[in-house]
PDB file of N, CA and C in Angstrom:
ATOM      1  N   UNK A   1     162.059  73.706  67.054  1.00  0.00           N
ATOM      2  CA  UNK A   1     161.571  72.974  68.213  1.00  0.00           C
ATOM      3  C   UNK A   1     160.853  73.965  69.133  1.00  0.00           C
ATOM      4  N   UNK A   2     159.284  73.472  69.531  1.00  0.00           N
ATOM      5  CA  UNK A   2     158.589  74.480  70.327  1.00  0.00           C
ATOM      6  C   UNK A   2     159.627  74.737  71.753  1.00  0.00           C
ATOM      7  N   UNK A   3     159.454  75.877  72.125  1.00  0.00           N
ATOM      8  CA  UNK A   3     160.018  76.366  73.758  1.00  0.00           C
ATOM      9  C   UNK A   3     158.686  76.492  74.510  1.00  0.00           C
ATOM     10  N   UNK A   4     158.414  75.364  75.399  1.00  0.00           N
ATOM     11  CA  UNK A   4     157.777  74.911  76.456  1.00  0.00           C
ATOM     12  C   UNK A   4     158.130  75.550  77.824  1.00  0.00           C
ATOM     13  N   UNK A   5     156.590  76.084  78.441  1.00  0.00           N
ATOM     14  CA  UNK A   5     157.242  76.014  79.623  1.00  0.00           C
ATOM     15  C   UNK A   5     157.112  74.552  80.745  1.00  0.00           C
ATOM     16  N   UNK A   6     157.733  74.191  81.921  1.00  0.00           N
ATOM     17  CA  UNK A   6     157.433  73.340  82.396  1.00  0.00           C
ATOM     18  C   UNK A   6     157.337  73.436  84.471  1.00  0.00           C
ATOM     19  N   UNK A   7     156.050  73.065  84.437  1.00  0.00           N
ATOM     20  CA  UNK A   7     155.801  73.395  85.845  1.00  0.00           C
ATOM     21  C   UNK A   7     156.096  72.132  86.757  1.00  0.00           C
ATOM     22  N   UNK A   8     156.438  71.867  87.811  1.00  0.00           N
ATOM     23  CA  UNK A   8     156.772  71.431  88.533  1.00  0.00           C
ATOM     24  C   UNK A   8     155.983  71.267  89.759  1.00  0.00           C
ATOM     25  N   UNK A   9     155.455  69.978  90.371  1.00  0.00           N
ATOM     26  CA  UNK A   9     154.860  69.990  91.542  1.00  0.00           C
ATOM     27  C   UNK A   9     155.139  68.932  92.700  1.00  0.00           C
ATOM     28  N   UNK A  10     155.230  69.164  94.202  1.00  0.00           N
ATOM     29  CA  UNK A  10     154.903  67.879  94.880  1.00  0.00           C
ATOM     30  C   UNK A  10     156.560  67.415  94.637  1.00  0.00           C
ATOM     31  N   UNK A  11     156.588  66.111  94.801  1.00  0.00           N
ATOM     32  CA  UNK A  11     157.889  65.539  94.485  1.00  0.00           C
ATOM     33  C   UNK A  11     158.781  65.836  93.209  1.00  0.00           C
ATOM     34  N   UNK A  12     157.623  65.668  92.133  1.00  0.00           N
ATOM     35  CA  UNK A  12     158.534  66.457  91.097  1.00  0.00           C
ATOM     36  C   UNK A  12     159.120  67.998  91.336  1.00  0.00           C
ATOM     37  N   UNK A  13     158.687  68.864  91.967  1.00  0.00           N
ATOM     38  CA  UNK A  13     159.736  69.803  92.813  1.00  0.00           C
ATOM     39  C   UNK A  13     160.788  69.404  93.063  1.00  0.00           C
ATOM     40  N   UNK A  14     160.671  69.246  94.109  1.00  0.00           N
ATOM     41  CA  UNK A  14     161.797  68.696  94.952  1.00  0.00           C
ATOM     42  C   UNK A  14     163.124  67.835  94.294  1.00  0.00           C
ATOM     43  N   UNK A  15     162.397  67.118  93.669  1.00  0.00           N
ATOM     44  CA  UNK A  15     163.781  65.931  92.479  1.00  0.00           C
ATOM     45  C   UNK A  15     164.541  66.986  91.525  1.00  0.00           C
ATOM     46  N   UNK A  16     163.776  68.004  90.991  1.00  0.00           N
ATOM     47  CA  UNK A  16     163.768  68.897  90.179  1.00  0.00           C
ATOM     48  C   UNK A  16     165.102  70.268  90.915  1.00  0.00           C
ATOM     49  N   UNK A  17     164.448  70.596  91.771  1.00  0.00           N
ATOM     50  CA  UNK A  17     164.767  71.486  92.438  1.00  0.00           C
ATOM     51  C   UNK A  17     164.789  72.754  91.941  1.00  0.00           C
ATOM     52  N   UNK A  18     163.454  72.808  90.923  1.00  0.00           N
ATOM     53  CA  UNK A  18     163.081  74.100  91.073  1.00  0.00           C
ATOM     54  C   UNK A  18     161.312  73.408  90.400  1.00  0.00           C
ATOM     55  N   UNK A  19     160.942  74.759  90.868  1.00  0.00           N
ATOM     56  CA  UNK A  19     159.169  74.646  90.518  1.00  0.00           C
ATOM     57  C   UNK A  19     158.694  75.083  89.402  1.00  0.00           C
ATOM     58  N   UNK A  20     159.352  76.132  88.240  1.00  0.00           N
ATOM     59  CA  UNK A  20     159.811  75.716  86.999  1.00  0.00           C
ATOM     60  C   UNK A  20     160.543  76.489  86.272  1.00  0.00           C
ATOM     61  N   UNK A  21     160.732  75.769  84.642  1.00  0.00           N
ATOM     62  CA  UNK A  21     161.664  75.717  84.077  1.00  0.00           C
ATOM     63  C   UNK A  21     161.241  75.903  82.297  1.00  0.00           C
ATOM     64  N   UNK A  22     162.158  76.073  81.232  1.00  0.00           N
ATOM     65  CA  UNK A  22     161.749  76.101  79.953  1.00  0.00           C
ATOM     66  C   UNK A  22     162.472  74.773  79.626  1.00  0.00           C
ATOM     67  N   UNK A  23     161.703  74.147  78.299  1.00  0.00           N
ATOM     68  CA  UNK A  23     162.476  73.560  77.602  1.00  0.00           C
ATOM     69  C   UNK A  23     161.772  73.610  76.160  1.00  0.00           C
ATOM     70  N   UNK A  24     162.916  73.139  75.539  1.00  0.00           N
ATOM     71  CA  UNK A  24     162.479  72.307  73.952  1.00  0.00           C
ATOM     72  C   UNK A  24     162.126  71.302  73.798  1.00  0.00           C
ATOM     73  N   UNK A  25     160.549  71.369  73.266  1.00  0.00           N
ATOM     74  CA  UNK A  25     160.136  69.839  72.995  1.00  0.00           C
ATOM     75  C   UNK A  25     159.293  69.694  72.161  1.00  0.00           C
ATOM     76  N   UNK A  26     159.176  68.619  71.220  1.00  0.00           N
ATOM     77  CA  UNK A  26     158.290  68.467  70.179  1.00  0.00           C
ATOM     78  C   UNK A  26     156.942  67.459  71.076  1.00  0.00           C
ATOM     79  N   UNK A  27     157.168  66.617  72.120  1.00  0.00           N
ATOM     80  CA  UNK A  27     156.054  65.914  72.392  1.00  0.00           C
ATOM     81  C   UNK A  27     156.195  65.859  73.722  1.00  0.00           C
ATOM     82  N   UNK A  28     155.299  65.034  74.346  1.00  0.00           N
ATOM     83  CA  UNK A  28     155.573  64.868  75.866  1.00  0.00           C
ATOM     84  C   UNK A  28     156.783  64.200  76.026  1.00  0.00           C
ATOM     85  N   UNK A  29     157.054  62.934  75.123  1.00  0.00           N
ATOM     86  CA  UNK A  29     158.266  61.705  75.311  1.00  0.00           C
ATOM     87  C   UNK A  29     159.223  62.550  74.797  1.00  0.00           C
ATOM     88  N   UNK A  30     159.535  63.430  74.493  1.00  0.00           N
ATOM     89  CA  UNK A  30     160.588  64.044  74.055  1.00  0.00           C
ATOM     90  C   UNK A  30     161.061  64.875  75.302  1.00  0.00           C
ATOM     91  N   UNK A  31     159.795  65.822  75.630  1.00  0.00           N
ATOM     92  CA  UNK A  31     160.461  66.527  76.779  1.00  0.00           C
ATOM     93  C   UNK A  31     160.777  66.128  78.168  1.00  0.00           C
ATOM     94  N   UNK A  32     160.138  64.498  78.308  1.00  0.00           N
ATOM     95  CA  UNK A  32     160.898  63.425  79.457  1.00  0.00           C
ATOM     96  C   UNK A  32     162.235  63.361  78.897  1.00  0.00           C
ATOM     97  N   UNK A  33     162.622  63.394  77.623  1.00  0.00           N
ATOM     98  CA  UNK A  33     164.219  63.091  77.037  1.00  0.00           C
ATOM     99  C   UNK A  33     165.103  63.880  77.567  1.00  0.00           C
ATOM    100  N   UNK A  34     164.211  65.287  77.638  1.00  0.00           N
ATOM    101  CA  UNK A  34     165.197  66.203  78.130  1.00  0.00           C
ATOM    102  C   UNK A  34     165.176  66.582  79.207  1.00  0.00           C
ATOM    103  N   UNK A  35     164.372  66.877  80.221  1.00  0.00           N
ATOM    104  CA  UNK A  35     164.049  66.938  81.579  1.00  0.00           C
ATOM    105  C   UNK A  35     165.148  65.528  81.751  1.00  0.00           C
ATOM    106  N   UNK A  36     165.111  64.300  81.203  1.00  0.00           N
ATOM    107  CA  UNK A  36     165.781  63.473  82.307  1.00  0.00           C
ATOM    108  C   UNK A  36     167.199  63.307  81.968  1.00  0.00           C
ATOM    109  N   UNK A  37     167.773  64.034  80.784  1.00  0.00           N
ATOM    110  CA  UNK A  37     169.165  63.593  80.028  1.00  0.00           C
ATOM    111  C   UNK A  37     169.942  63.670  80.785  1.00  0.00           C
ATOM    112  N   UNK A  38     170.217  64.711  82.008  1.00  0.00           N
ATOM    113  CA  UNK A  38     171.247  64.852  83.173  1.00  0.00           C
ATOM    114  C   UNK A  38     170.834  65.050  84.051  1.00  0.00           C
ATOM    115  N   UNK A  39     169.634  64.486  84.472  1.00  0.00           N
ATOM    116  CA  UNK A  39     168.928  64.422  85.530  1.00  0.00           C
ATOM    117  C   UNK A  39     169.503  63.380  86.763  1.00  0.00           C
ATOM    118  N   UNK A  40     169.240  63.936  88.020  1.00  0.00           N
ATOM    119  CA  UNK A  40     169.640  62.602  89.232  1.00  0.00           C
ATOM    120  C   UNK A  40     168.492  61.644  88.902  1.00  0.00           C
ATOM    121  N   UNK A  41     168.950  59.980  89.559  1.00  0.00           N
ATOM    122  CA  UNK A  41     168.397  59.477  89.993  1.00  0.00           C
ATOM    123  C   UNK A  41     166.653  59.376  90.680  1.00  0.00           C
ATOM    124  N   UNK A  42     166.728  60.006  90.904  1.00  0.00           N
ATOM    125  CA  UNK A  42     165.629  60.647  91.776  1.00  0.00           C
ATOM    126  C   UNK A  42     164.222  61.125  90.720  1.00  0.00           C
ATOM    127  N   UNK A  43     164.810  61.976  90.031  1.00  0.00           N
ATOM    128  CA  UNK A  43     164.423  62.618  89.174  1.00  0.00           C
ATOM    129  C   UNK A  43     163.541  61.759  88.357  1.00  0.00           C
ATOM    130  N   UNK A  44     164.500  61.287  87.686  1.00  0.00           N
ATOM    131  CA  UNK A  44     164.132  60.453  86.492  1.00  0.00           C
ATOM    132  C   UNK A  44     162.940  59.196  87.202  1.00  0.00           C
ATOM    133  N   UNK A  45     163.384  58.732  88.425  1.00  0.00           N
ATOM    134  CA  UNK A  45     161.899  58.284  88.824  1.00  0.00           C
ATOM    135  C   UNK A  45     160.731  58.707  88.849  1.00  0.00           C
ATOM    136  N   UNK A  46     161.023  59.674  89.845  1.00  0.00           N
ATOM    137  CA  UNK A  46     159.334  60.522  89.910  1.00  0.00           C
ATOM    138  C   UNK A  46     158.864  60.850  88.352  1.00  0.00           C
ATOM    139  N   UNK A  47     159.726  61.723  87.568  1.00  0.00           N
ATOM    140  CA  UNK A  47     158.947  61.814  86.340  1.00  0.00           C
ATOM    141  C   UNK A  47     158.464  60.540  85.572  1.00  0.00           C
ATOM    142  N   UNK A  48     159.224  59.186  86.019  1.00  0.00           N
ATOM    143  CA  UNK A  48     159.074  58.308  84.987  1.00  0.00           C
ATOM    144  C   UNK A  48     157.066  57.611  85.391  1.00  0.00           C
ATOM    145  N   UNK A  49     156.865  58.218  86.694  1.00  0.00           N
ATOM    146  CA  UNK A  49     156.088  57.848  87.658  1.00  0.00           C
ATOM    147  C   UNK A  49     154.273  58.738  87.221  1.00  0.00           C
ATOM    148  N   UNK A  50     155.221  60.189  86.628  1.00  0.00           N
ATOM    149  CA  UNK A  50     154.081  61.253  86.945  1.00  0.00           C
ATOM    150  C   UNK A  50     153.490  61.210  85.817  1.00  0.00           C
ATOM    151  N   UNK A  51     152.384  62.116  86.057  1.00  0.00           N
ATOM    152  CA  UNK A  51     151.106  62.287  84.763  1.00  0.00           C
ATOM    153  C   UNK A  51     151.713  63.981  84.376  1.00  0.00           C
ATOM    154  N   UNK A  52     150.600  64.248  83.295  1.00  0.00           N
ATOM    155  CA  UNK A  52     151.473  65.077  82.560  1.00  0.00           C
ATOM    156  C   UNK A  52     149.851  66.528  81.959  1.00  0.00           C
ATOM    157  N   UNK A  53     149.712  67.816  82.361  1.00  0.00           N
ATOM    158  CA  UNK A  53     148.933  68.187  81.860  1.00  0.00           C
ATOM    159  C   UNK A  53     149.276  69.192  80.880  1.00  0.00           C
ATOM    160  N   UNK A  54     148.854  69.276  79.904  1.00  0.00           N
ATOM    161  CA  UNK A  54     149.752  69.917  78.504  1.00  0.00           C
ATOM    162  C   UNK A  54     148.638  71.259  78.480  1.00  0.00           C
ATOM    163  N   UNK A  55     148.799  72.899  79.166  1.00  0.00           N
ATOM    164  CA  UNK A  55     148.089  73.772  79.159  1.00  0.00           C
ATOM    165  C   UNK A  55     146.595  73.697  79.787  1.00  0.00           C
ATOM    166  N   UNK A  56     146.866  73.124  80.857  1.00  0.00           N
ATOM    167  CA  UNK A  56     145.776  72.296  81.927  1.00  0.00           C
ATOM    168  C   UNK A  56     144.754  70.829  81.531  1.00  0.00           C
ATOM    169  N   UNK A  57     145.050  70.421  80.391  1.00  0.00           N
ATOM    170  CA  UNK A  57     144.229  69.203  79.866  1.00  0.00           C
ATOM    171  C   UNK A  57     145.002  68.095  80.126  1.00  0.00           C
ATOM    172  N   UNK A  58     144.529  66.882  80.857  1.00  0.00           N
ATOM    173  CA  UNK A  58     145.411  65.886  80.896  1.00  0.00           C
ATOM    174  C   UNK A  58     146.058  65.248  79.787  1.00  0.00           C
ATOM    175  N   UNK A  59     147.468  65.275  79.679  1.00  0.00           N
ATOM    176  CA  UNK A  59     148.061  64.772  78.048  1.00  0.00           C
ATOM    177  C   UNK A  59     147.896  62.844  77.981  1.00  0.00           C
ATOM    178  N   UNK A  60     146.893  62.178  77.818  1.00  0.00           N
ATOM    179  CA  UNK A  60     146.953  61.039  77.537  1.00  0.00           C
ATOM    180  C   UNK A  60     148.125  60.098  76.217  1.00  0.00           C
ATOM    181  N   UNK A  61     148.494  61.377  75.269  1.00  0.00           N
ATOM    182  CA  UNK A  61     148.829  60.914  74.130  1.00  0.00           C
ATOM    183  C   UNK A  61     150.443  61.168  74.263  1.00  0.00           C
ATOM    184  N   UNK A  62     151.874  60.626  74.789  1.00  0.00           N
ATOM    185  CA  UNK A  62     152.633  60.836  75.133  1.00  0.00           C
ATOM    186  C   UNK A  62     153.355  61.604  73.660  1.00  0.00           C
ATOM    187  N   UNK A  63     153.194  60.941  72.361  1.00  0.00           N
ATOM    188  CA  UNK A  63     153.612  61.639  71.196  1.00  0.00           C
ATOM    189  C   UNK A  63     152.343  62.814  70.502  1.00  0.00           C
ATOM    190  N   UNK A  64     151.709  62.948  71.294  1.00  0.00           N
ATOM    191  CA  UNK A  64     150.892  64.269  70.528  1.00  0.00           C
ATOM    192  C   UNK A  64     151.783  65.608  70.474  1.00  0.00           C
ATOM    193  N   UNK A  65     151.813  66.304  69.680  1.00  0.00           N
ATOM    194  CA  UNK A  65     152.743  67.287  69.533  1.00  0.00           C
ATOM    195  C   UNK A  65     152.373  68.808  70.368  1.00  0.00           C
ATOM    196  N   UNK A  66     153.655  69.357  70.997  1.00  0.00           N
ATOM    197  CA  UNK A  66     153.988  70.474  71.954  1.00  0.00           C
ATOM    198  C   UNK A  66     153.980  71.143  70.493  1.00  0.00           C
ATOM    199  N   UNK A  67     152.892  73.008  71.657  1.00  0.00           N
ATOM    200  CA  UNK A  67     153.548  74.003  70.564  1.00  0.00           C
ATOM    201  C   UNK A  67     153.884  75.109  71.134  1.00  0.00           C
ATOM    202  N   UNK A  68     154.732  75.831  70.215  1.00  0.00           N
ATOM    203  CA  UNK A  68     155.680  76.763  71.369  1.00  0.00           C
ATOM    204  C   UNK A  68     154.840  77.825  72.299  1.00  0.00           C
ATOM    205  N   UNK A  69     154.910  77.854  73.116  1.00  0.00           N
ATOM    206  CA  UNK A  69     154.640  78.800  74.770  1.00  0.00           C
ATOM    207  C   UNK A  69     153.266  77.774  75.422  1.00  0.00           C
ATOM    208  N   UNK A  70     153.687  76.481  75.031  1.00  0.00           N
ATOM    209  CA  UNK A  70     152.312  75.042  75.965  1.00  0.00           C
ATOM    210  C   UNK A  70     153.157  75.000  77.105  1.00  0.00           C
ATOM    211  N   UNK A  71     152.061  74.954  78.102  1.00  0.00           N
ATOM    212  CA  UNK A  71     152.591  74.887  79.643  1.00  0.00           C
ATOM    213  C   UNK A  71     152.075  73.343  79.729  1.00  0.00           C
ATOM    214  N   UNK A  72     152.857  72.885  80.079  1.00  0.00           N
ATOM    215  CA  UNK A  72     153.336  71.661  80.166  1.00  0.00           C
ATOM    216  C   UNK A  72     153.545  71.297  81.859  1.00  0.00           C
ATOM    217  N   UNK A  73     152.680  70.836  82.807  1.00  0.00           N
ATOM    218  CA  UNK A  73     152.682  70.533  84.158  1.00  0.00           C
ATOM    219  C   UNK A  73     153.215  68.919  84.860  1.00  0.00           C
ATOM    220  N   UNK A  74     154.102  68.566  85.627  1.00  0.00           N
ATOM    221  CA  UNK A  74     154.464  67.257  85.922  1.00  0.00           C
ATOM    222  C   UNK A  74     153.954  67.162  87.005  1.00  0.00           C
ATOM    223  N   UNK A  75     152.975  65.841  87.156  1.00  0.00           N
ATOM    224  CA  UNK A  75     152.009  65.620  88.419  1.00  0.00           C
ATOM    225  C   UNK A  75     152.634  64.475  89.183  1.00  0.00           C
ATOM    226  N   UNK A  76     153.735  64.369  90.463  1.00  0.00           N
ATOM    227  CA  UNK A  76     154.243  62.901  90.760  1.00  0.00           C
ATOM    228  C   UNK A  76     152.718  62.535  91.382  1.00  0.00           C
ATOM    229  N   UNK A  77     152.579  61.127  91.740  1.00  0.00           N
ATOM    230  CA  UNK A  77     151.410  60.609  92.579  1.00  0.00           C
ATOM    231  C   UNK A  77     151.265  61.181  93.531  1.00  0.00           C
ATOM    232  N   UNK A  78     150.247  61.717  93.738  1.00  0.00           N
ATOM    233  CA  UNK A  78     149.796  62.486  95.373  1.00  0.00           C
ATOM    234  C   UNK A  78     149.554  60.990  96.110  1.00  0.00           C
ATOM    235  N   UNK A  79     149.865  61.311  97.877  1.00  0.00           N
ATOM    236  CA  UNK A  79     148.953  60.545  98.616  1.00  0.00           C
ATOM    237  C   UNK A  79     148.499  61.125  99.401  1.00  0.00           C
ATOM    238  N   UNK A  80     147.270  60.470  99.605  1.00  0.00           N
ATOM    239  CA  UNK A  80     145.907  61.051 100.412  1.00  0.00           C
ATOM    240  C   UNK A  80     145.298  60.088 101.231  1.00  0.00           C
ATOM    241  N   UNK A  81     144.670  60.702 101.946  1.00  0.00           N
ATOM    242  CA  UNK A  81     143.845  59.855 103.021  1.00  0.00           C
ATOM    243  C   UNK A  81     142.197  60.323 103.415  1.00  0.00           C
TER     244      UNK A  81
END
Protein backbone atom coordinates (compact mmCIF):
# COMPACT_ATOMS: atom_id res chain seq x y z
CA UNK A 1 0.00 0.00 0.00
CA UNK A 2 1.46 3.44 -1.29
CA UNK A 3 2.57 5.86 1.92
CA UNK A 4 0.95 9.17 1.02
CA UNK A 5 1.57 12.27 2.27
CA UNK A 6 -1.54 14.33 3.27
CA UNK A 7 -1.87 18.12 3.52
CA UNK A 8 -4.35 19.79 5.28
CA UNK A 9 -6.05 23.21 4.81
CA UNK A 10 -8.68 25.88 6.05
CA UNK A 11 -11.24 23.84 8.01
CA UNK A 12 -9.85 20.68 7.12
CA UNK A 13 -7.00 21.86 9.57
CA UNK A 14 -8.67 22.58 12.17
CA UNK A 15 -11.19 19.22 12.19
CA UNK A 16 -7.90 17.50 11.62
CA UNK A 17 -5.86 19.19 14.03
CA UNK A 18 -2.88 19.08 12.40
CA UNK A 19 -1.81 20.59 8.87
CA UNK A 20 -0.25 17.33 7.94
CA UNK A 21 0.03 13.89 8.14
CA UNK A 22 1.09 10.32 6.32
CA UNK A 23 -1.09 7.71 5.36
CA UNK A 24 -1.71 4.44 3.40
CA UNK A 25 -3.71 4.56 0.48
CA UNK A 26 -4.37 2.93 -2.70
CA UNK A 27 -6.98 5.72 -4.03
CA UNK A 28 -8.53 8.86 -2.98
CA UNK A 29 -11.84 6.76 -1.50
CA UNK A 30 -9.61 4.73 0.32
CA UNK A 31 -7.62 7.37 1.96
CA UNK A 32 -11.15 9.19 3.05
CA UNK A 33 -11.45 5.42 4.70
CA UNK A 34 -8.70 6.15 6.62
CA UNK A 35 -8.42 9.77 7.41
CA UNK A 36 -12.13 9.23 8.62
CA UNK A 37 -12.02 5.59 10.47
CA UNK A 38 -11.55 7.38 13.99
CA UNK A 39 -12.10 10.53 13.04
CA UNK A 40 -14.58 13.21 15.08
CA UNK A 41 -17.63 14.20 13.81
CA UNK A 42 -16.46 17.22 12.49
CA UNK A 43 -13.96 15.75 10.57
CA UNK A 44 -15.60 13.39 8.65
CA UNK A 45 -17.86 16.32 7.45
CA UNK A 46 -15.56 18.73 6.16
CA UNK A 47 -13.65 15.95 4.36
CA UNK A 48 -16.88 14.41 3.19
CA UNK A 49 -17.43 18.16 1.81
CA UNK A 50 -13.75 18.85 0.37
CA UNK A 51 -12.04 18.53 -3.05
CA UNK A 52 -8.98 16.70 -3.28
CA UNK A 53 -5.53 17.63 -5.23
CA UNK A 54 -3.37 14.48 -5.82
CA UNK A 55 0.49 16.22 -6.24
CA UNK A 56 -1.15 19.63 -7.17
CA UNK A 57 -3.66 18.34 -10.05
CA UNK A 58 -7.22 18.35 -9.14
CA UNK A 59 -8.14 14.47 -8.42
CA UNK A 60 -11.58 14.25 -10.29
CA UNK A 61 -11.35 10.36 -10.32
CA UNK A 62 -12.03 9.33 -6.59
CA UNK A 63 -10.69 5.52 -7.48
CA UNK A 64 -7.70 6.53 -9.66
CA UNK A 65 -4.79 5.02 -7.99
CA UNK A 66 -2.21 6.77 -5.19
CA UNK A 67 1.53 6.11 -5.60
CA UNK A 68 3.85 5.99 -2.88
CA UNK A 69 5.40 9.62 -1.78
CA UNK A 70 1.79 11.48 -3.90
CA UNK A 71 0.99 14.50 -1.93
CA UNK A 72 -2.34 14.29 -1.62
CA UNK A 73 -4.04 17.96 -0.49
CA UNK A 74 -7.74 18.31 1.29
CA UNK A 75 -9.48 21.54 0.08
CA UNK A 76 -12.79 22.20 2.62
CA UNK A 77 -15.02 24.98 0.64
CA UNK A 78 -13.46 28.36 0.92
CA UNK A 79 -15.81 31.40 1.39
CA UNK A 80 -15.26 34.51 -0.28
CA UNK A 81 -16.64 37.68 -1.03
Amino acid sequence: MPQIRVRFFAAAREAFGTKECSAEAATIDGLITTLTKDAATEAKTVISRSSFLVNAIAATDPHAALSEGDTVDVLPPFAGG
